[in-house]
PDB file of N, CA and C in Angstrom:
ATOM      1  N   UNK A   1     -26.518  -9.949  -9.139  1.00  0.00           N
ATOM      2  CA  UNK A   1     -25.329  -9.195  -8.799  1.00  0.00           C
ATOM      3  C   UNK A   1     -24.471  -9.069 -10.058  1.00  0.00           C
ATOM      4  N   UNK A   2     -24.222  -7.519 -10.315  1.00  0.00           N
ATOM      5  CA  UNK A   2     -23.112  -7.647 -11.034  1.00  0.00           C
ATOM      6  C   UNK A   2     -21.249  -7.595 -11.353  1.00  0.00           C
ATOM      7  N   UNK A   3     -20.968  -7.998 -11.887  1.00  0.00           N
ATOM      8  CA  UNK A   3     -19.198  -8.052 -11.938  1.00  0.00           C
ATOM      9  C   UNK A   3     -18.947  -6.774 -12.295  1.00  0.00           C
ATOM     10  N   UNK A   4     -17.669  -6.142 -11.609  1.00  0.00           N
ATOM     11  CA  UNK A   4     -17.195  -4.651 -11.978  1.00  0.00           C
ATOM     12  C   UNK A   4     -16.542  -5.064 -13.031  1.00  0.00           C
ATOM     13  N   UNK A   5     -16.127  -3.869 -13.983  1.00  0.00           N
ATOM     14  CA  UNK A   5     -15.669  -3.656 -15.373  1.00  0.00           C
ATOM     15  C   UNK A   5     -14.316  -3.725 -15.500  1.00  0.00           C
ATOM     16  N   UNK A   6     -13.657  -4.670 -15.705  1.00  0.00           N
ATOM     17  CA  UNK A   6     -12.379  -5.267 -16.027  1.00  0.00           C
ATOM     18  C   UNK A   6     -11.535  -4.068 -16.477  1.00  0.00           C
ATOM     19  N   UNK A   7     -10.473  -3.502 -16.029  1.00  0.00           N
ATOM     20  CA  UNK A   7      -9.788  -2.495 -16.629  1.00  0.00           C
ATOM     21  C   UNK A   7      -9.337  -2.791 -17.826  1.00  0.00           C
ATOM     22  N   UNK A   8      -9.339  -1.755 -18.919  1.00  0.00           N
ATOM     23  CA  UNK A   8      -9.601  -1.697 -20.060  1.00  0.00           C
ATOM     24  C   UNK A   8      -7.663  -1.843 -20.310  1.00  0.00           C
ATOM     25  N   UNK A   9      -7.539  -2.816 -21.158  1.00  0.00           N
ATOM     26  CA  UNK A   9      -5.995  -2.530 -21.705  1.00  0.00           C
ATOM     27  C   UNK A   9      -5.326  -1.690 -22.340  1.00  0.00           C
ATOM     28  N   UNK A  10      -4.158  -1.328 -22.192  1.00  0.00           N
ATOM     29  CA  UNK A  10      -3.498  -0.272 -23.054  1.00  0.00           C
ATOM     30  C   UNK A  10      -2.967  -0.888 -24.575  1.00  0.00           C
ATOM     31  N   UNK A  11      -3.631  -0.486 -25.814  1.00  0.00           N
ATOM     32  CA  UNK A  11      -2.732  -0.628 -26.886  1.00  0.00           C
ATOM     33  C   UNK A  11      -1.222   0.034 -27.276  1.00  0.00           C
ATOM     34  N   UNK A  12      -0.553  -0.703 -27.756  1.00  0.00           N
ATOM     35  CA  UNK A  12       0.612  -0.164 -27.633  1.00  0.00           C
ATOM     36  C   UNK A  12       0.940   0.487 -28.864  1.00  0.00           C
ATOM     37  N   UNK A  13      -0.604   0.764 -29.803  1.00  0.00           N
ATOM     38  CA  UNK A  13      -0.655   1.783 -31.370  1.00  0.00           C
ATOM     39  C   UNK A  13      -1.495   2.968 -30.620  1.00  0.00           C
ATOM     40  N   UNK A  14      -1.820   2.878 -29.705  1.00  0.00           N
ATOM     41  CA  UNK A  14      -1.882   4.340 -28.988  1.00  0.00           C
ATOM     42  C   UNK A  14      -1.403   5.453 -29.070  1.00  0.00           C
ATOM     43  N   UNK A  15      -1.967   6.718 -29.058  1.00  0.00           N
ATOM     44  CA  UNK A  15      -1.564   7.909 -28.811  1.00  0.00           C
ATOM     45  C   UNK A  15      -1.556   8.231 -27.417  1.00  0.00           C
ATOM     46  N   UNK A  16      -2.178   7.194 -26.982  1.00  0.00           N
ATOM     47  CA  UNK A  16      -1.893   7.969 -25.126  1.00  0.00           C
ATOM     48  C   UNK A  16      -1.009   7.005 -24.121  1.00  0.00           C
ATOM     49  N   UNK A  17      -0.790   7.961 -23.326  1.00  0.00           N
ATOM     50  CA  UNK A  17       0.040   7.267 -22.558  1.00  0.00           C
ATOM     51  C   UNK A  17      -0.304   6.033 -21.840  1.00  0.00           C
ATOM     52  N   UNK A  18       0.383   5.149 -21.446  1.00  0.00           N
ATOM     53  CA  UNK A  18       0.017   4.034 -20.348  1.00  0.00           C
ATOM     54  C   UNK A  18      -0.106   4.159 -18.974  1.00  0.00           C
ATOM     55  N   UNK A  19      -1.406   3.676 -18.541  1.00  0.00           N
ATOM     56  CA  UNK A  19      -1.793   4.510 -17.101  1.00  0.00           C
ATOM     57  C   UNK A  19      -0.491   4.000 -16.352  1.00  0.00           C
ATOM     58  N   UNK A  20      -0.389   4.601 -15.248  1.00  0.00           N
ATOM     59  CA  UNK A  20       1.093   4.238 -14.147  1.00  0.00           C
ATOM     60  C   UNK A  20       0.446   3.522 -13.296  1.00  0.00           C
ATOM     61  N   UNK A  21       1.190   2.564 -12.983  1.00  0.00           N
ATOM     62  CA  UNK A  21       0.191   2.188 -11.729  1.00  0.00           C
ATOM     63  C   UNK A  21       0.980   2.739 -10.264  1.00  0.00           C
ATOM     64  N   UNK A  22       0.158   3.179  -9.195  1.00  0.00           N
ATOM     65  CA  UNK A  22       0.722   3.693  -8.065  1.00  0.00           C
ATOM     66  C   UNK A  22       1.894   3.131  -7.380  1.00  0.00           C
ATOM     67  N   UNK A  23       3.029   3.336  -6.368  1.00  0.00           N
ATOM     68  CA  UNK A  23       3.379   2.731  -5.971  1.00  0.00           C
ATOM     69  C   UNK A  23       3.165   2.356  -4.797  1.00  0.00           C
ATOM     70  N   UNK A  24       3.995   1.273  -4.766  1.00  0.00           N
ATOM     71  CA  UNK A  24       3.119   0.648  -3.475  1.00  0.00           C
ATOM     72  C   UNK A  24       3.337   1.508  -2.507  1.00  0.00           C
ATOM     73  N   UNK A  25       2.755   1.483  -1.029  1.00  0.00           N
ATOM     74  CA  UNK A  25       3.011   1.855  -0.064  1.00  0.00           C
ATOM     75  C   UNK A  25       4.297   0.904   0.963  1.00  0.00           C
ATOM     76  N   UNK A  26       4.797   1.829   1.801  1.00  0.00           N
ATOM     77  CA  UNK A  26       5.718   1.284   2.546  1.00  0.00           C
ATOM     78  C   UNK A  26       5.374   1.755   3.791  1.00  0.00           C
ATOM     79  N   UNK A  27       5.362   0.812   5.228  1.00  0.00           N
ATOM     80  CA  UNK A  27       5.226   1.181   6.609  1.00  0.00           C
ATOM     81  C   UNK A  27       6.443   0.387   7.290  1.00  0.00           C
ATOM     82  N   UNK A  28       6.692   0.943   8.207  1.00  0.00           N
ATOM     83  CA  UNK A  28       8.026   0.663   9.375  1.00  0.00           C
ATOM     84  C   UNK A  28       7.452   0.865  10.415  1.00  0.00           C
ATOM     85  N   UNK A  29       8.020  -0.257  11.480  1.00  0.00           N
ATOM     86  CA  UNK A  29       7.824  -0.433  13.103  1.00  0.00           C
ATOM     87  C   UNK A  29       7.624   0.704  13.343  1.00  0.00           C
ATOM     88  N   UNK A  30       6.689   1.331  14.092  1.00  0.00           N
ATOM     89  CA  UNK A  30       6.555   2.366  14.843  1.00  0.00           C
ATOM     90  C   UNK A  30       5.349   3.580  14.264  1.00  0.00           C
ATOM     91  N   UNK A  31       5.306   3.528  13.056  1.00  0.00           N
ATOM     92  CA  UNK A  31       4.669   4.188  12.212  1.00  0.00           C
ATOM     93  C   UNK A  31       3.221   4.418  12.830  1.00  0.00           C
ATOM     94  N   UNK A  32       2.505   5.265  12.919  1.00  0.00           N
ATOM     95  CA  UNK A  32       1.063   5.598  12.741  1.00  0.00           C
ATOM     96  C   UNK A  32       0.409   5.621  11.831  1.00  0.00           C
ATOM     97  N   UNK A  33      -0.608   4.755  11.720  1.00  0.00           N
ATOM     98  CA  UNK A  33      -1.398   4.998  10.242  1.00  0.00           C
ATOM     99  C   UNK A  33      -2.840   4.846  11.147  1.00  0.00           C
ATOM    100  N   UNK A  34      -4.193   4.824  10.107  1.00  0.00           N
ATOM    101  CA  UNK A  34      -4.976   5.292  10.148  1.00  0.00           C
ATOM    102  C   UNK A  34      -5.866   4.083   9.198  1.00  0.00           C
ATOM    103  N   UNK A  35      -6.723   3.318   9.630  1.00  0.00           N
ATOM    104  CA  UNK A  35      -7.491   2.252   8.726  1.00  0.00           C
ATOM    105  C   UNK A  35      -9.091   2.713   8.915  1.00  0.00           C
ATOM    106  N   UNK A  36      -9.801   2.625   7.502  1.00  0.00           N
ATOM    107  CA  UNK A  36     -11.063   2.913   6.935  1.00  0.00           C
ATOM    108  C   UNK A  36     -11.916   2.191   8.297  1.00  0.00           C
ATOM    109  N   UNK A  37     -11.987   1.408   8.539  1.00  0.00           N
ATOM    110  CA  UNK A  37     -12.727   0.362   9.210  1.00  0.00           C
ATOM    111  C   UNK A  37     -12.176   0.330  10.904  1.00  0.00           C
ATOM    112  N   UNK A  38     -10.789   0.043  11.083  1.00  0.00           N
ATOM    113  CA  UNK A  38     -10.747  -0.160  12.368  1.00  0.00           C
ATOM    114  C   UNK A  38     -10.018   1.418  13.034  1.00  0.00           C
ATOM    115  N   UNK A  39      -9.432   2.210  12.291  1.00  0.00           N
ATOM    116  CA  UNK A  39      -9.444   3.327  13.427  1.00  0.00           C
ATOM    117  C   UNK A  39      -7.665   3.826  13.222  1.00  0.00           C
ATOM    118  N   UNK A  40      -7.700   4.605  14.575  1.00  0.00           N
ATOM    119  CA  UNK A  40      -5.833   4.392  14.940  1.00  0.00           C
ATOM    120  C   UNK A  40      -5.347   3.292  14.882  1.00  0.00           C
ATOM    121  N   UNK A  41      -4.127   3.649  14.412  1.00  0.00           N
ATOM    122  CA  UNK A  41      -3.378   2.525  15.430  1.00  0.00           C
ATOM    123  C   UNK A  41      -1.564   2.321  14.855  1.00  0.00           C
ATOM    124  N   UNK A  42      -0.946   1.595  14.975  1.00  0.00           N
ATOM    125  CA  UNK A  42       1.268   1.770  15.137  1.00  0.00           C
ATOM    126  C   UNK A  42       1.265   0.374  14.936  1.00  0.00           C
ATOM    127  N   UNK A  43       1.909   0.660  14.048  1.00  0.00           N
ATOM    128  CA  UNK A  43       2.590  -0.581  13.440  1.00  0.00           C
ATOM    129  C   UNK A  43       3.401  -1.394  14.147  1.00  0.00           C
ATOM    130  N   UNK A  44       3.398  -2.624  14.413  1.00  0.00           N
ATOM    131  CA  UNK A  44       4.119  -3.061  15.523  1.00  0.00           C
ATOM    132  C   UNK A  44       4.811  -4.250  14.610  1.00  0.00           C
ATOM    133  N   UNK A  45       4.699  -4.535  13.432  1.00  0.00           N
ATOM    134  CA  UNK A  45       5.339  -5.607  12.622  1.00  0.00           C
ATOM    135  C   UNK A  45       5.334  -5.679  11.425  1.00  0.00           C
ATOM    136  N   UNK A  46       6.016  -5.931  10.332  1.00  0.00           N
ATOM    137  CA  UNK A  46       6.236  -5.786   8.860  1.00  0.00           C
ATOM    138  C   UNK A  46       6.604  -6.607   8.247  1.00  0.00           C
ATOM    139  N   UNK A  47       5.727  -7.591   7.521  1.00  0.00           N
ATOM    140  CA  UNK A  47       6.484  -8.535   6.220  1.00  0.00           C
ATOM    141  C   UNK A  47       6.579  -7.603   5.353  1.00  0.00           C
ATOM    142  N   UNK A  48       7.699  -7.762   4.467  1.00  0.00           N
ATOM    143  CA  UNK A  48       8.670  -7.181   3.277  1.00  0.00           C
ATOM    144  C   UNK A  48       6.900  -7.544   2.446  1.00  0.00           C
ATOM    145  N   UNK A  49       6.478  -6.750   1.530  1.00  0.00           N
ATOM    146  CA  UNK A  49       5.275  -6.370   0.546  1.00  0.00           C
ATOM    147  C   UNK A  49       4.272  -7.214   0.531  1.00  0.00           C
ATOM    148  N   UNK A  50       4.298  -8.124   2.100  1.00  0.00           N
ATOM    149  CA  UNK A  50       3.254  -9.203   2.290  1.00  0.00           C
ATOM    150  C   UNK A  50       1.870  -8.532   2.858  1.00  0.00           C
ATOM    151  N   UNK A  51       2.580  -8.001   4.439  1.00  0.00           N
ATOM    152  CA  UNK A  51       1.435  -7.243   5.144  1.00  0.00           C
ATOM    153  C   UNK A  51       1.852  -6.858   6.339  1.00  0.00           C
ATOM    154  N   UNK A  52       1.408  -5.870   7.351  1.00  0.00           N
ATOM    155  CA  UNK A  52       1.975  -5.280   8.363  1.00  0.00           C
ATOM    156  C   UNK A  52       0.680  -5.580   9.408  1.00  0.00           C
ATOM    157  N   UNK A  53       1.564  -5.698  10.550  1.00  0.00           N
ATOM    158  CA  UNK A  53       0.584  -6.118  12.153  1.00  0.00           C
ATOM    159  C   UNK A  53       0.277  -4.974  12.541  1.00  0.00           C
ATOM    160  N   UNK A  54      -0.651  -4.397  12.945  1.00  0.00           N
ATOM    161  CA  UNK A  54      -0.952  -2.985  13.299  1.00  0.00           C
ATOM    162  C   UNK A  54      -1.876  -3.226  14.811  1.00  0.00           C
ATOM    163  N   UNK A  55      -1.390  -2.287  15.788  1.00  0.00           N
ATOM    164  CA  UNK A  55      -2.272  -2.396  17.200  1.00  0.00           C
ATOM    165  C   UNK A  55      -3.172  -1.226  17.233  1.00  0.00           C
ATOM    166  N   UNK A  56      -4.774  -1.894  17.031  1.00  0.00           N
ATOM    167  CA  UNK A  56      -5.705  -0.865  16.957  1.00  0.00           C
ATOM    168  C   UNK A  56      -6.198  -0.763  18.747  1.00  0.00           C
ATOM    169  N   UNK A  57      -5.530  -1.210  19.859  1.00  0.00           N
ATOM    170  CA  UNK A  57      -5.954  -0.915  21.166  1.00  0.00           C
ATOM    171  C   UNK A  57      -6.233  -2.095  21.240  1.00  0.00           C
ATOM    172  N   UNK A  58      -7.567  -1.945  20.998  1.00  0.00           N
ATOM    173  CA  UNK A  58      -7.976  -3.498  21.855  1.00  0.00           C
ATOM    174  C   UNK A  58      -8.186  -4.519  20.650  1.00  0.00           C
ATOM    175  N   UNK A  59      -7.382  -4.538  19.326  1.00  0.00           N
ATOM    176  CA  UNK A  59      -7.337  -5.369  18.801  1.00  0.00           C
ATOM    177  C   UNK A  59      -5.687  -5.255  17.908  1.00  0.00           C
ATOM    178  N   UNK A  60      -4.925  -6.542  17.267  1.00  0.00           N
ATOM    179  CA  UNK A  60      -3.603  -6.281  16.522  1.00  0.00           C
ATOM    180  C   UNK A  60      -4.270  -6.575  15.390  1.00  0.00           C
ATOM    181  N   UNK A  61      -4.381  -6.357  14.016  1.00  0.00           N
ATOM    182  CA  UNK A  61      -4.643  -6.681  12.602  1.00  0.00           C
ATOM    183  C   UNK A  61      -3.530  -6.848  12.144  1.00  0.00           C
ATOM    184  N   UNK A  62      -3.881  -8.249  11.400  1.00  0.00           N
ATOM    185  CA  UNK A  62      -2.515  -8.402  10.229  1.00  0.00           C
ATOM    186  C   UNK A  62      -3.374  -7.876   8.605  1.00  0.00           C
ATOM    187  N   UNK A  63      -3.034  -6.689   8.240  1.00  0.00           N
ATOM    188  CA  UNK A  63      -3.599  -5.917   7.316  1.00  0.00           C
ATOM    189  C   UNK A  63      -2.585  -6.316   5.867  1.00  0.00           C
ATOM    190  N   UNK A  64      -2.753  -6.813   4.923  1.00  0.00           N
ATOM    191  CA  UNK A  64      -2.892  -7.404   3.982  1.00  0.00           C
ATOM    192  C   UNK A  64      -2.021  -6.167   2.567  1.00  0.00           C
ATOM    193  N   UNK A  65      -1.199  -6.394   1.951  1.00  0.00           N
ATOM    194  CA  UNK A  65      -0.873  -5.825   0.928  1.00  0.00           C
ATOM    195  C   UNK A  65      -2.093  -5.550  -0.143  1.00  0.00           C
ATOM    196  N   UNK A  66      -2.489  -4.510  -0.440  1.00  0.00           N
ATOM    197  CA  UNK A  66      -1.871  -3.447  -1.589  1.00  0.00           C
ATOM    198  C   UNK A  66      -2.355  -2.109  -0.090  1.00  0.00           C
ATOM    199  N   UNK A  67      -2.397  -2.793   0.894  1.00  0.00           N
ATOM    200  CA  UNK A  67      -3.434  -1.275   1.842  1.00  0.00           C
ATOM    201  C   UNK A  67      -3.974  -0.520   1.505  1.00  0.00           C
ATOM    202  N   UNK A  68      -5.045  -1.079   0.954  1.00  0.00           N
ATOM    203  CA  UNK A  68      -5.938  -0.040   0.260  1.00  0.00           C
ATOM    204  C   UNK A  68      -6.467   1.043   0.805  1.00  0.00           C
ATOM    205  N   UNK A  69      -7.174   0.680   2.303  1.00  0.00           N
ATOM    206  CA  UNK A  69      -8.254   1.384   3.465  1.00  0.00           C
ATOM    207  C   UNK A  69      -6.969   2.022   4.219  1.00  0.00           C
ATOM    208  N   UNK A  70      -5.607   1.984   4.102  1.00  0.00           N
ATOM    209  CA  UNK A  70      -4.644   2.300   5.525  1.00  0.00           C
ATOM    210  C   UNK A  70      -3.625   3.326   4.841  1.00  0.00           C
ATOM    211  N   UNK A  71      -3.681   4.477   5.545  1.00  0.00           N
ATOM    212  CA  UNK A  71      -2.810   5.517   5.534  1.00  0.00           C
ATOM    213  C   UNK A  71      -1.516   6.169   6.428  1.00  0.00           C
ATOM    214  N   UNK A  72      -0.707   6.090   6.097  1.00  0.00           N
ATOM    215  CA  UNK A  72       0.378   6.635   7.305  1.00  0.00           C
ATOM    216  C   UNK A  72      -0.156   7.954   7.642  1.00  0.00           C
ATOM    217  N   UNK A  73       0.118   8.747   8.574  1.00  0.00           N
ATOM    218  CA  UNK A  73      -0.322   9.825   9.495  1.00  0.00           C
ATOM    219  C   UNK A  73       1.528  10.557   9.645  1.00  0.00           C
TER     220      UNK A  73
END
């Protein structure tokens, strides 16, 4: 098995710019989003940039900060 490729650093004798990094995402009680893996589902709880409780029906996920797989709708 191999290890993925360590993102490459920015020199700061560069001519190019420094990549941005995205910002984070933000969800609030009530919200609809949309996860890679489990489906629909409304936000029913929110730690401040920890992770949000989401009710996919017949299951609640506590879905994990940076939300990679989860989209608001």
């Amino acid at each position: 098995m191999t290890k993925p490729f360590a993102p490459k650093r920015h020199l700061p004798s560069s001519p190019f710019k420094a990549p941005v990094a995205p910002a984070p995402k933000h969800f609030a009680v009530g919200d609809q989003v949309t996860h890679d893996t489990h489906g629909l589902g409304r936000v029913i709880g929110v730690e401040d940039g920890v992770a949000a409780l989401v009710d996919f029906g017949p299951a609640q996920m506590r879905i994990l900060s940076p939300y990679t797989k989860m989209t608001k709708l």
